[in-house]
N, C-alpha and C. Protein backbone atom coordinates (compact mmCIF):
# COMPACT_ATOMS: atom_id res chain seq x y z
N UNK A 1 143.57 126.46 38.25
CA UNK A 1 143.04 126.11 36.96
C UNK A 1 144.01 125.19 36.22
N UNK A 2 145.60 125.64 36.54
CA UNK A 2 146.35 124.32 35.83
C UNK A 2 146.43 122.96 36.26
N UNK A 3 146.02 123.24 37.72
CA UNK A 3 146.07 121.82 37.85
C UNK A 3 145.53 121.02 37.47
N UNK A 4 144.00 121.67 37.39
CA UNK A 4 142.57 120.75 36.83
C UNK A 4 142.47 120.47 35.72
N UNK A 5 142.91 121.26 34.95
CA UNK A 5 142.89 121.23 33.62
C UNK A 5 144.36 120.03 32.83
N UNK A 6 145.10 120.34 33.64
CA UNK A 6 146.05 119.49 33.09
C UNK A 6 146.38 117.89 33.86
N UNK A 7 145.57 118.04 35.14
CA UNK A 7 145.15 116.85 35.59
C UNK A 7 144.47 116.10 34.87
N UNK A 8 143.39 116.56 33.80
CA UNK A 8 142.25 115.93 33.16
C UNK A 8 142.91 115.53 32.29
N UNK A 9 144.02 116.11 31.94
CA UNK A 9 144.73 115.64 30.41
C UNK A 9 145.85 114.21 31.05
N UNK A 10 146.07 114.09 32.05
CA UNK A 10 146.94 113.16 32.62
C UNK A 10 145.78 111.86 33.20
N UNK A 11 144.82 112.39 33.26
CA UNK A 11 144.00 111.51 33.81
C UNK A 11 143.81 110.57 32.51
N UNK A 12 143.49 111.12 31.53
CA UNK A 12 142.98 110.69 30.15
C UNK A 12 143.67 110.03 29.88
N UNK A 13 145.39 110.54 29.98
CA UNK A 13 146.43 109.72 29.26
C UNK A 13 146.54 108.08 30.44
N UNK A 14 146.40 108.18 31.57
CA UNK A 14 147.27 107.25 32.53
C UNK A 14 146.45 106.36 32.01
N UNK A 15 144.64 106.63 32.16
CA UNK A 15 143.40 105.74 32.07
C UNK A 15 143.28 105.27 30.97
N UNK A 16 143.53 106.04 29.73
CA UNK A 16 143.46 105.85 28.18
C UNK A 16 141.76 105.67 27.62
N UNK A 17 141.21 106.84 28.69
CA UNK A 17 139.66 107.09 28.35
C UNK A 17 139.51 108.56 28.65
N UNK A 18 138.87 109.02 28.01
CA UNK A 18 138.10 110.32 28.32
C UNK A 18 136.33 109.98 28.00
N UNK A 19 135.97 110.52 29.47
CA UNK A 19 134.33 110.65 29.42
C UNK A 19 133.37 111.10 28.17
N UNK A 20 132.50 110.83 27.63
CA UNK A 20 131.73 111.63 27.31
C UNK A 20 131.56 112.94 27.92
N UNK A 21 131.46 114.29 26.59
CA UNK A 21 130.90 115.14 27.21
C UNK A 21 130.22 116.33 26.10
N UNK A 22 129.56 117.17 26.92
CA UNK A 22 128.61 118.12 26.48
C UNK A 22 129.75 118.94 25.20
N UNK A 23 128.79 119.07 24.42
CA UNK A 23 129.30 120.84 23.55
C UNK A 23 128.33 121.65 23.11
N UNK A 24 128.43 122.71 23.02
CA UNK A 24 126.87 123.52 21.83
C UNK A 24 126.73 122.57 20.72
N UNK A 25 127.42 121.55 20.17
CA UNK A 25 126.83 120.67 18.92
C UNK A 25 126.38 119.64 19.03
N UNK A 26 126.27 119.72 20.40
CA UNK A 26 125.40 117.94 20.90
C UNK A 26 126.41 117.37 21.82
N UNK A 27 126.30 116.00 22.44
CA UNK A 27 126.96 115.49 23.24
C UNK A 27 128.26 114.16 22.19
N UNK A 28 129.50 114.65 22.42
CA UNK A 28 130.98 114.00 22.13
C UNK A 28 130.93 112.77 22.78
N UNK A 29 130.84 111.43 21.88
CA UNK A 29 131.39 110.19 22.51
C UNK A 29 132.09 110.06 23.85
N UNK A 30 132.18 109.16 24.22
CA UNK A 30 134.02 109.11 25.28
C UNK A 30 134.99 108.38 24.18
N UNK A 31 136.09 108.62 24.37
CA UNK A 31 137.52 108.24 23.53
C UNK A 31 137.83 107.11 24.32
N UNK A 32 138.60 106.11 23.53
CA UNK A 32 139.32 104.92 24.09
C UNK A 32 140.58 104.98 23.69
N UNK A 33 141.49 104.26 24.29
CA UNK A 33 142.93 104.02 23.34
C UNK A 33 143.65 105.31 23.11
N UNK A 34 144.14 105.48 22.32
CA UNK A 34 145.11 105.93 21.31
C UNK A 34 144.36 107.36 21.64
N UNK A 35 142.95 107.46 20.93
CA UNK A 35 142.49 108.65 20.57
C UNK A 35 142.44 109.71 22.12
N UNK A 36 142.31 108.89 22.79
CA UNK A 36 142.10 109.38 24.22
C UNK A 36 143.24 109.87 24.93
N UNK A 37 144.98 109.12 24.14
CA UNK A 37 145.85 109.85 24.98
C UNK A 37 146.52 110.50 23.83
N UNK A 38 145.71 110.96 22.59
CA UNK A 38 146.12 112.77 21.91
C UNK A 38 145.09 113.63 22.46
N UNK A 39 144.10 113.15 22.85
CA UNK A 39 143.13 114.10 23.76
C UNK A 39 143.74 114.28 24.84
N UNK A 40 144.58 113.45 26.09
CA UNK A 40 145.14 114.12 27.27
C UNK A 40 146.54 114.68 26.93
N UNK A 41 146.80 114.63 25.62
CA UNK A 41 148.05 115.54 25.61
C UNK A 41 147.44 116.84 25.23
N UNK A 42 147.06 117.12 24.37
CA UNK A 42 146.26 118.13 23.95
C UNK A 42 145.97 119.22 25.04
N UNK A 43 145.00 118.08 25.83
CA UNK A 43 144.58 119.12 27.13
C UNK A 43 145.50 119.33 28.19
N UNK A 44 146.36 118.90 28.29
CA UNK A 44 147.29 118.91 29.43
C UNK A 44 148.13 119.60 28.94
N UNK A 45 148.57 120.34 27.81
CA UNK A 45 149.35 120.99 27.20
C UNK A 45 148.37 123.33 27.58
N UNK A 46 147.09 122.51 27.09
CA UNK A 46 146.07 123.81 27.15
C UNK A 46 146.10 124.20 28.98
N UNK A 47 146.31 123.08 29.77
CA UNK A 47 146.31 123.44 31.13
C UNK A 47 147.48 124.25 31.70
N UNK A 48 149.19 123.98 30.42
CA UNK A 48 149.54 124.56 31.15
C UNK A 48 149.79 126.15 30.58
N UNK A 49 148.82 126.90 29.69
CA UNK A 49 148.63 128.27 29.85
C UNK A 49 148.69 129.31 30.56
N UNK A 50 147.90 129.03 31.70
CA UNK A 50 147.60 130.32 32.52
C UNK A 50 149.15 130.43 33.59
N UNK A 51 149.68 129.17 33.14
CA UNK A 51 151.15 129.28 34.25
C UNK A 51 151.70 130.70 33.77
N UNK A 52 151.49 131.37 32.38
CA UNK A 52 152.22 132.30 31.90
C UNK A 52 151.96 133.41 32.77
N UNK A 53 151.15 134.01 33.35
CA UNK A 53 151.18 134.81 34.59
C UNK A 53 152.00 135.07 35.24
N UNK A 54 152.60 133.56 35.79
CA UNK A 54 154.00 133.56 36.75
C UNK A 54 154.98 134.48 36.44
N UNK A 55 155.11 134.52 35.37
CA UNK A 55 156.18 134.79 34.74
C UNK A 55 157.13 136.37 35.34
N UNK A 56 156.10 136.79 35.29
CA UNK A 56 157.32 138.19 35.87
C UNK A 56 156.87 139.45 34.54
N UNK A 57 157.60 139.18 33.79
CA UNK A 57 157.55 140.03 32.30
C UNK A 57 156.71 139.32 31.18
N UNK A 58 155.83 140.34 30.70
CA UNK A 58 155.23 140.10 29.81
C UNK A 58 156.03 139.99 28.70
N UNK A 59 157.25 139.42 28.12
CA UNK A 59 158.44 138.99 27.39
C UNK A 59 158.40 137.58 27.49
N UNK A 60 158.88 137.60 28.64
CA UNK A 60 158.77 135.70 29.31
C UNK A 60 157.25 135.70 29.33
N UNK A 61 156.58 135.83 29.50
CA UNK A 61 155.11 134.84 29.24
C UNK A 61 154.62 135.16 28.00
N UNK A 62 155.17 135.59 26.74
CA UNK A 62 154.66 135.93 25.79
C UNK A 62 155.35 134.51 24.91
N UNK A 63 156.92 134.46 24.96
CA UNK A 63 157.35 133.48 24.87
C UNK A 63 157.14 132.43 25.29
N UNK A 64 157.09 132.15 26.89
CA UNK A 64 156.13 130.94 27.04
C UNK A 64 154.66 130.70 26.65
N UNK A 65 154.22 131.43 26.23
CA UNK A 65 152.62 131.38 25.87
C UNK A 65 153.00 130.79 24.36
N UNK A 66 153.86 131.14 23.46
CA UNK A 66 153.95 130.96 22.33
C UNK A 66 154.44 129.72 21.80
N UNK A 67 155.58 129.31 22.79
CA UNK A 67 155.72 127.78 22.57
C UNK A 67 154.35 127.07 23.55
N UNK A 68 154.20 127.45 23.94
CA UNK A 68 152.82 126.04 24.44
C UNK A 68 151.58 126.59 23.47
N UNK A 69 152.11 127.36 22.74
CA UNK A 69 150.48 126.93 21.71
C UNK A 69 151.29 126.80 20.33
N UNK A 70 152.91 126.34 20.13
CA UNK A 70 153.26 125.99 19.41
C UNK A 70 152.90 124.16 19.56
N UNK A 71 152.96 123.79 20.98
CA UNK A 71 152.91 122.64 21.46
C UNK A 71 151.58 121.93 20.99
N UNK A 72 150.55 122.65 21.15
CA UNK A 72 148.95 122.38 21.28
C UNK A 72 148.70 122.48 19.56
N UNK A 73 149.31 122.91 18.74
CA UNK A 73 149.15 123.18 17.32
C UNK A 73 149.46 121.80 16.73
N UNK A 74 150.98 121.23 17.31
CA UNK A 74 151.62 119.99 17.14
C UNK A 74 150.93 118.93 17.52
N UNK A 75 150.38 118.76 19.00
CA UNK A 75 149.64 118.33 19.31
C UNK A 75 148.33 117.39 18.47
N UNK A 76 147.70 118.66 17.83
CA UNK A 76 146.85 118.33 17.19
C UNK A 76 146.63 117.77 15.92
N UNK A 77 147.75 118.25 14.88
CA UNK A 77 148.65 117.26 14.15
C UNK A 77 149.06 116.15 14.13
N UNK A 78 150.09 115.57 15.25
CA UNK A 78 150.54 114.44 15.14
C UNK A 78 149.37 113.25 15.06
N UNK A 79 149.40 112.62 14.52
CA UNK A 79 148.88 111.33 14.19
C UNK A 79 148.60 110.65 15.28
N UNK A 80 147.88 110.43 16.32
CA UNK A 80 148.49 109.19 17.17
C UNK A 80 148.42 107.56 16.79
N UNK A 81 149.09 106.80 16.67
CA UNK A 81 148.75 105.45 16.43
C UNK A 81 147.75 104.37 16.57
């Protein structure tokens, strides 16, 4: 699941497009430019979640879980140009 998920966010960024796609509120443009690589950071940040498993102790993946959704918070914030 991380790969795919954070592949899509690298894909977005290298290409500097993300597809159109579906939501329950109707169908989302595709992104160009700029907007498209805070969308593959975004998602490529959300992909790497489930790595917290690895972890061993639910200590260490609580902490890693917490900075990568400190990451994805920032993420969504920053401005992109």
């Amino acid at each position: 699941m991380t790969l795919v998920v954070s592949g899509m966010g690298i894909l977005a960024i290298v290409t500097h497009y993300a597809p159109e796609r579906s939501s329950r509120f109707g169908l989302i443009p595709a992104l160009h430019g700029a907007q498209a690589d805070a969308f593959g950071v975004t998602i490529f940040f959300v992909g790497l979640l489930p790595l917290g498993l690895l972890l061993g102790t639910a200590r260490r993946a609580g902490w890693f879980g917490s900075v990568v959704v400190c990451l994805i918070v920032a993420s969504l914030f920053i401005d992109a140009p």
